[in-house]
Protein backbone atom coordinates (compact mmCIF):
# COMPACT_ATOMS: atom_id res chain seq x y z
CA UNK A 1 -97.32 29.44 -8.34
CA UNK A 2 -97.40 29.07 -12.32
CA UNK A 3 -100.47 28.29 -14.01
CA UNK A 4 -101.82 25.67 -15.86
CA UNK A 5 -104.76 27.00 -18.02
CA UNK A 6 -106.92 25.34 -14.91
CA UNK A 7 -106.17 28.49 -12.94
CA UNK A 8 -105.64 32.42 -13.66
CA UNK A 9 -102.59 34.04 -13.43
CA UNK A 10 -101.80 36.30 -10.13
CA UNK A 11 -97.83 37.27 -11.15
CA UNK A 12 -96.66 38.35 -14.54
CA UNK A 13 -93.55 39.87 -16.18
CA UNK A 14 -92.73 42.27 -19.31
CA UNK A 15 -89.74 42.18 -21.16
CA UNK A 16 -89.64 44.80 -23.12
CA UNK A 17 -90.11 47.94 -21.80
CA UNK A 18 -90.39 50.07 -25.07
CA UNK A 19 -93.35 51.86 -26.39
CA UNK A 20 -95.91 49.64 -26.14
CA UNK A 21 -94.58 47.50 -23.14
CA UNK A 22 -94.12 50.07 -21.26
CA UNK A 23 -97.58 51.43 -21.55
CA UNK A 24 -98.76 47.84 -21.31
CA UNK A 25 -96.99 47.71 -18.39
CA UNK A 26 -98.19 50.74 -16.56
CA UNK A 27 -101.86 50.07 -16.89
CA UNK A 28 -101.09 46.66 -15.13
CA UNK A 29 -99.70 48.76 -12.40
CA UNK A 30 -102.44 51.20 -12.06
CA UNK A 31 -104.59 48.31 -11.96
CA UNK A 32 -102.85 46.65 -8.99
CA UNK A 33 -100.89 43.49 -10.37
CA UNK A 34 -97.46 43.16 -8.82
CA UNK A 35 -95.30 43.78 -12.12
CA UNK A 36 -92.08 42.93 -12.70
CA UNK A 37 -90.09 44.18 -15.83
CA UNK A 38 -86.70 43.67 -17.38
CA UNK A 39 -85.33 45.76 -20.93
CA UNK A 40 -81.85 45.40 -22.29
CA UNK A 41 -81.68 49.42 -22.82
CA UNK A 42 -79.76 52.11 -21.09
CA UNK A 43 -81.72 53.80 -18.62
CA UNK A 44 -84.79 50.98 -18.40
CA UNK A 45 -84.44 50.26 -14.58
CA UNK A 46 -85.02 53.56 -13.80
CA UNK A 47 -88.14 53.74 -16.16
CA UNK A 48 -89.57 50.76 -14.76
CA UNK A 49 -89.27 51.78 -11.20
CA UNK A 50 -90.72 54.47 -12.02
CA UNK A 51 -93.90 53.90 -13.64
CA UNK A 52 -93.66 51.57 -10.11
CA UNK A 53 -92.70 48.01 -11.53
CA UNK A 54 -90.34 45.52 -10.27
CA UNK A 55 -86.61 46.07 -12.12
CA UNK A 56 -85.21 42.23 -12.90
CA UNK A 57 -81.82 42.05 -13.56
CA UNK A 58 -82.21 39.90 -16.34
CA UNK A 59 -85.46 38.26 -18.61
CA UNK A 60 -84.73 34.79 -17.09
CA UNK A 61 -85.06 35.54 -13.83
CA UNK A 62 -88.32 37.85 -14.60
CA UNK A 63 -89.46 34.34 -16.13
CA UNK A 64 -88.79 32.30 -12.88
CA UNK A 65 -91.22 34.65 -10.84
CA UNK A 66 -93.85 35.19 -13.08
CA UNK A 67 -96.76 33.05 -13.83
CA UNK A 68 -97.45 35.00 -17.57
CA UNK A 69 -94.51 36.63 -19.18
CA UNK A 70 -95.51 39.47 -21.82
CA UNK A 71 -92.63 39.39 -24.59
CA UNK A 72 -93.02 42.84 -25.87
CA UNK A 73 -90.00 43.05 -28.30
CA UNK A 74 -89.77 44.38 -32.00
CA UNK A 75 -89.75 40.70 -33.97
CA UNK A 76 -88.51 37.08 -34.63
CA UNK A 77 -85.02 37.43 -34.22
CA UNK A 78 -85.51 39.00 -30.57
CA UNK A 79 -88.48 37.16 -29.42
CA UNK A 80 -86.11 33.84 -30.43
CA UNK A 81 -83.33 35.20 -28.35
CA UNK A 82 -85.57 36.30 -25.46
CA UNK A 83 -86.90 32.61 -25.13
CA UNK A 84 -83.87 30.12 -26.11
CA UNK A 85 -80.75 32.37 -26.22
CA UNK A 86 -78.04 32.52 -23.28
CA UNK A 87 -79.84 32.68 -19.71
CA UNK A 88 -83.38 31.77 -21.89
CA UNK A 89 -87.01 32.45 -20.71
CA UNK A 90 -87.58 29.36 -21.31
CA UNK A 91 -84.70 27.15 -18.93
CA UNK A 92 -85.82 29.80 -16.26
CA UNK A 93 -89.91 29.43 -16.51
CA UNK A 94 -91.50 27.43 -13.84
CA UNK A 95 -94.03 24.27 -15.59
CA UNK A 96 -97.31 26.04 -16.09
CA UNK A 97 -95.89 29.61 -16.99
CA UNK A 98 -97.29 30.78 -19.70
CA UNK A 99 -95.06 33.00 -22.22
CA UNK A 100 -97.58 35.81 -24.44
CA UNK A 101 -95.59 36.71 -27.73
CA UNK A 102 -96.72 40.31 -28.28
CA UNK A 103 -94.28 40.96 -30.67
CA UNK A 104 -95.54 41.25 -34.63
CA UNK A 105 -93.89 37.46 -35.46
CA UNK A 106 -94.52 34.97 -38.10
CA UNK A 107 -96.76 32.58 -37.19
CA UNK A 108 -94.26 29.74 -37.71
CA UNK A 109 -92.07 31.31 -35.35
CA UNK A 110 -94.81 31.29 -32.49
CA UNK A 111 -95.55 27.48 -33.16
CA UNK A 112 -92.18 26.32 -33.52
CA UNK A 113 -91.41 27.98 -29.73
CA UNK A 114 -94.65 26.57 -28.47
CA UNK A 115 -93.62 22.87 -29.51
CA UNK A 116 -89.91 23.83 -27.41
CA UNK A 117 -91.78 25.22 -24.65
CA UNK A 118 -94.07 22.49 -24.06
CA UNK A 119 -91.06 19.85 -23.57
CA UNK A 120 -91.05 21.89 -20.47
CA UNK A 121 -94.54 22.16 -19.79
CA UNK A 122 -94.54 25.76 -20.14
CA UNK A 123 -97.62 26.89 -22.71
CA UNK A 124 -96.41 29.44 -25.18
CA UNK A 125 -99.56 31.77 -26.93
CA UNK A 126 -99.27 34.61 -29.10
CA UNK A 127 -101.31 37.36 -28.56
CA UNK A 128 -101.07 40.17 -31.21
CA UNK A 129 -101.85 43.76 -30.47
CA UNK A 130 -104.05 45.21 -32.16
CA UNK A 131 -104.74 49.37 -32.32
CA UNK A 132 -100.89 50.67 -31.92
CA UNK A 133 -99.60 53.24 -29.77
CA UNK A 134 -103.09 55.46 -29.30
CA UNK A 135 -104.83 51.90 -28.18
CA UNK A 136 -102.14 51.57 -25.35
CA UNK A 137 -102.00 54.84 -24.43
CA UNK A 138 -106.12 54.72 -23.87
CA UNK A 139 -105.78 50.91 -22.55
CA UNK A 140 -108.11 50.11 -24.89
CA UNK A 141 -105.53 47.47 -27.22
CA UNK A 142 -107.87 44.77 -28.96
CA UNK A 143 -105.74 41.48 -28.72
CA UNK A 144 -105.81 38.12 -31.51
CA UNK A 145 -104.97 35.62 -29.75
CA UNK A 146 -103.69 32.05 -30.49
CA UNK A 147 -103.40 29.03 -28.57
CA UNK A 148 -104.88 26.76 -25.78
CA UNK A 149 -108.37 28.37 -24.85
CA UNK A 150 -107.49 26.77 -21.06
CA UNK A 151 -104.49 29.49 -21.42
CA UNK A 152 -105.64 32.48 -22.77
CA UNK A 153 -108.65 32.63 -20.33
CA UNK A 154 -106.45 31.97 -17.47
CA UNK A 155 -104.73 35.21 -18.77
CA UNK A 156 -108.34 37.42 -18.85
CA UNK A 157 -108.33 39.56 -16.11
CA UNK A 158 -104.39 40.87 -16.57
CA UNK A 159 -105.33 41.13 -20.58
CA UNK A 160 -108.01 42.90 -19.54
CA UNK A 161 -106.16 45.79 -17.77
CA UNK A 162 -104.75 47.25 -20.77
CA UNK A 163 -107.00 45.82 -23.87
CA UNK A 164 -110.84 46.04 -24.60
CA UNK A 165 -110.95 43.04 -26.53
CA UNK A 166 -109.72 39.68 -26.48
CA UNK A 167 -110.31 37.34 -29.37
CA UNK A 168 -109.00 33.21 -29.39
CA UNK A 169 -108.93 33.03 -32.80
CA UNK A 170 -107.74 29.57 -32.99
CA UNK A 171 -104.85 27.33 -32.44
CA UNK A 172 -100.68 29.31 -32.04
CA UNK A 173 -100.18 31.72 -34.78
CA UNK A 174 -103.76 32.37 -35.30
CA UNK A 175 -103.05 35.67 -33.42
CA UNK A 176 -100.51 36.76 -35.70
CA UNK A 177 -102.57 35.73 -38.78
CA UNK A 178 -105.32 37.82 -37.54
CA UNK A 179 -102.90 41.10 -36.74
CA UNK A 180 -101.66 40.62 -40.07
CA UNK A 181 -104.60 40.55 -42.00
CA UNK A 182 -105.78 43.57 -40.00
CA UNK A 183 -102.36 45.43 -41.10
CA UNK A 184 -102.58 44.11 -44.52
CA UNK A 185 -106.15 45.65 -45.17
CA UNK A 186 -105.24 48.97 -43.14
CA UNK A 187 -101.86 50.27 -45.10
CA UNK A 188 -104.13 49.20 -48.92
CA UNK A 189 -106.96 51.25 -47.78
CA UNK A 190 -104.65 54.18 -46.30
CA UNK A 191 -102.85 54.25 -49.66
CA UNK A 192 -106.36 54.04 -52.04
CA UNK A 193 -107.70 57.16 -49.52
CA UNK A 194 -104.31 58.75 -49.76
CA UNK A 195 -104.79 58.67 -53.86
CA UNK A 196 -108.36 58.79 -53.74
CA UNK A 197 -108.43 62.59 -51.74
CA UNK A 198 -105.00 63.40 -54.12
CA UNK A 199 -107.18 63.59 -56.63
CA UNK A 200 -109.96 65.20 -55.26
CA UNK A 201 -107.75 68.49 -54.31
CA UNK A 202 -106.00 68.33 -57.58
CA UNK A 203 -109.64 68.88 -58.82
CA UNK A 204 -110.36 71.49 -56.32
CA UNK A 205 -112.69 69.64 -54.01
CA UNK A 206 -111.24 70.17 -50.71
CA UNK A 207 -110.43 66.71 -48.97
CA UNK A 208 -112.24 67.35 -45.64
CA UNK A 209 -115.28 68.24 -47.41
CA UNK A 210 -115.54 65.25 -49.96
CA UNK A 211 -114.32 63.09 -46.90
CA UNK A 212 -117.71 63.72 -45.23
CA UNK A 213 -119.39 61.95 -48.26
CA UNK A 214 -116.95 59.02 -48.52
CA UNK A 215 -117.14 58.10 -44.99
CA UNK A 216 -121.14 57.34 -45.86
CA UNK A 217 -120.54 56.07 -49.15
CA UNK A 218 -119.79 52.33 -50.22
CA UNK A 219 -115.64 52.85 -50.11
CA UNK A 220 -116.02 53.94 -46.72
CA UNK A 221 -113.13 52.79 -44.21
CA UNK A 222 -111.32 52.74 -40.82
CA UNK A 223 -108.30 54.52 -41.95
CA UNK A 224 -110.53 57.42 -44.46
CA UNK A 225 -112.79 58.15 -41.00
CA UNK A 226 -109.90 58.00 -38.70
CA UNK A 227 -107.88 60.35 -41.14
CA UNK A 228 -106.02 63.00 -38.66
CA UNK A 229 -105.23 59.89 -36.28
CA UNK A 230 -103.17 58.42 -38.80
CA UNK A 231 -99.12 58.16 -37.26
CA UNK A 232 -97.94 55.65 -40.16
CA UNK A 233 -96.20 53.62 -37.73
CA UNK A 234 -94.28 50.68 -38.58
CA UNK A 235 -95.90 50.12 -42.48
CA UNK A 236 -92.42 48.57 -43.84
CA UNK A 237 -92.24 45.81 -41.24
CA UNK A 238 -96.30 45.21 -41.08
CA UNK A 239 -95.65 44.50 -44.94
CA UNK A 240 -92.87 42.35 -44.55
CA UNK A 241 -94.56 40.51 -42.01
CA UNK A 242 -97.35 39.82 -44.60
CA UNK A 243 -95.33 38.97 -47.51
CA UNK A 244 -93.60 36.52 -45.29
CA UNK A 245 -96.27 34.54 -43.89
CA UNK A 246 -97.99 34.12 -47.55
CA UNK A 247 -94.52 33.14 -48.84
CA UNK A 248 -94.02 30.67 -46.43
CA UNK A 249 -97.43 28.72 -47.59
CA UNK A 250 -97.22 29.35 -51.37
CA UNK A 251 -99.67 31.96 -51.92
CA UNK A 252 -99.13 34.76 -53.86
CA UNK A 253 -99.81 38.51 -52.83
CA UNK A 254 -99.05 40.82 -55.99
CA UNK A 255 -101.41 44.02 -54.18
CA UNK A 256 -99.04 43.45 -51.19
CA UNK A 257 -96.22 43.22 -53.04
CA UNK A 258 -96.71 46.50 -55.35
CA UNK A 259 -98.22 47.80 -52.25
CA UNK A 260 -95.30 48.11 -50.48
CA UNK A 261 -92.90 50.71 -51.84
CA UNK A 262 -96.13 52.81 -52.48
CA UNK A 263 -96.69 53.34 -48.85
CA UNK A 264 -93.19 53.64 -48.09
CA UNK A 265 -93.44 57.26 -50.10
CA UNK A 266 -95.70 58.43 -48.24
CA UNK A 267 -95.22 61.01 -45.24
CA UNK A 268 -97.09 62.31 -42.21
CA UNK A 269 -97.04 65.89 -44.14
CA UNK A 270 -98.65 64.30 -47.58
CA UNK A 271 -101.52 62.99 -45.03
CA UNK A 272 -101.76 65.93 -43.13
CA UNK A 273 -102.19 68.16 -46.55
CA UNK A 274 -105.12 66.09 -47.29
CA UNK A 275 -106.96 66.83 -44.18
């Protein structure tokens, strides 16, 4: 039966069986929850039944069985047609399911579908991932979470196969304020380390070396101590992201802004010269 925040889920659904969902996906397995899946590509039935979920033939009737649905798609424009385009998520969900936008969204986005889903008394949350690929590959995600507290706890135990971490932040879109601030502060401190150990080897100080200091000193950060772990996934649209939820409440972001092309010139072999 779906759930109602007053009781914790026991059947849940991913659509979008990509990177991350797919990894998301598998821990859930290994952990024992009955998961079904559904992915619009070539070839994702096969993938799914493989990693041993349920194949759906389609996302709304994935919704109808599941008590959470994980929407694990690339952005706005999908997660929108996941939920209210033909054969929706959201005519299909039982009252009480609760839909998890996983997707990096605006905020707006989340809380306009929330307001449409809960006409149907169906509780939409978004819950951000946080840590990328090498996070879900180690099922060790860290998730920001927005939305009814009664909901997110009932989703604790599945969250907790594949994450470490689960923070409510506050009320829908929280999440994705969170992620975004996270991504905001990660790709301006990769680019001042990427300059910062630049200049050290044009000075003949090799970067590994001076590294060592910096990683004790007061400009010390994530991205400069996690160095060779850097994959420079998905910068462009992290940025965008940003830009788009200041925009969309007046506030001005000129780092972000020059920020952007700046990281877009860099390359895996740039970082891995600096190692």
């Amino acid at each position: 039966m779906a759930v109602d925040g007053s009781e914790t889920v026991q059947s849940l659904g991913v659509i979008g069986w990509g990177r991350m969902g797919s990894t998301m996906g598998t821990w859930l397995v290994r952990r024992g929850w009955p998961v079904a899946a559904f992915d619009v590509a070539a070839g994702s039935r096969d993938a799914i039944a493989v990693a041993g979920a349920q194949p759906m033939d389609s996302a709304a009737t994935l919704a109808a069985a599941s008590d959470l649905v994980l929407v694990v798609v690339v952005d706005d424009y999908q997660v929108e047609d996941v939920l209210t385009g033909s054969g929706t998520v959201l005519e299909a969900a039982r009252p009480g399911t609760i839909i998890a936008i996983c997707a990096s969204t605006k905020p707006s986005t989340c809380q306009r579908l929330a307001a449409k889903a809960a006409k149907r008394d169906v509780q939409v949350v978004d819950v951000a991932l946080v840590g990328g690929e090498r996070g879900a590959e180690q099922g060790a995600l860290q998730l920001m979470c927005g939305g009814p507290a009664a909901a997110i706890d009932a989703c604790a135990e599945a969250f907790a196969a594949f994450a470490t971490d689960v923070c409510h932040v506050g009320d829908v879109g929280a999440g994705q304020v969170a992620k975004t601030l996270n991504n905001l502060l990660l790709w301006a401190c990769l680019r001042a380390d990427y300059e910062a150990l630049t200049l050290a080897k044009r000075w003949g100080i090799q970067p590994g070396r001076i590294r060592a200091f910096l990683n004790v000193g007061t400009g010390a950060n994530r991205p400069l101590a996690d160095w060779s772990k850097q994959r420079l996934r998905f910068p462009k649209k992290d940025l965008e992201v940003g830009l788009a939820t200041a925009s969309e409440i007046g506030v001005e972001m000129p780092l972000i802004e020059a920020l952007a092309p700046l990281v877009a010139d860099m390359t895996q072999d740039d970082l891995i010269e600096l190692r």
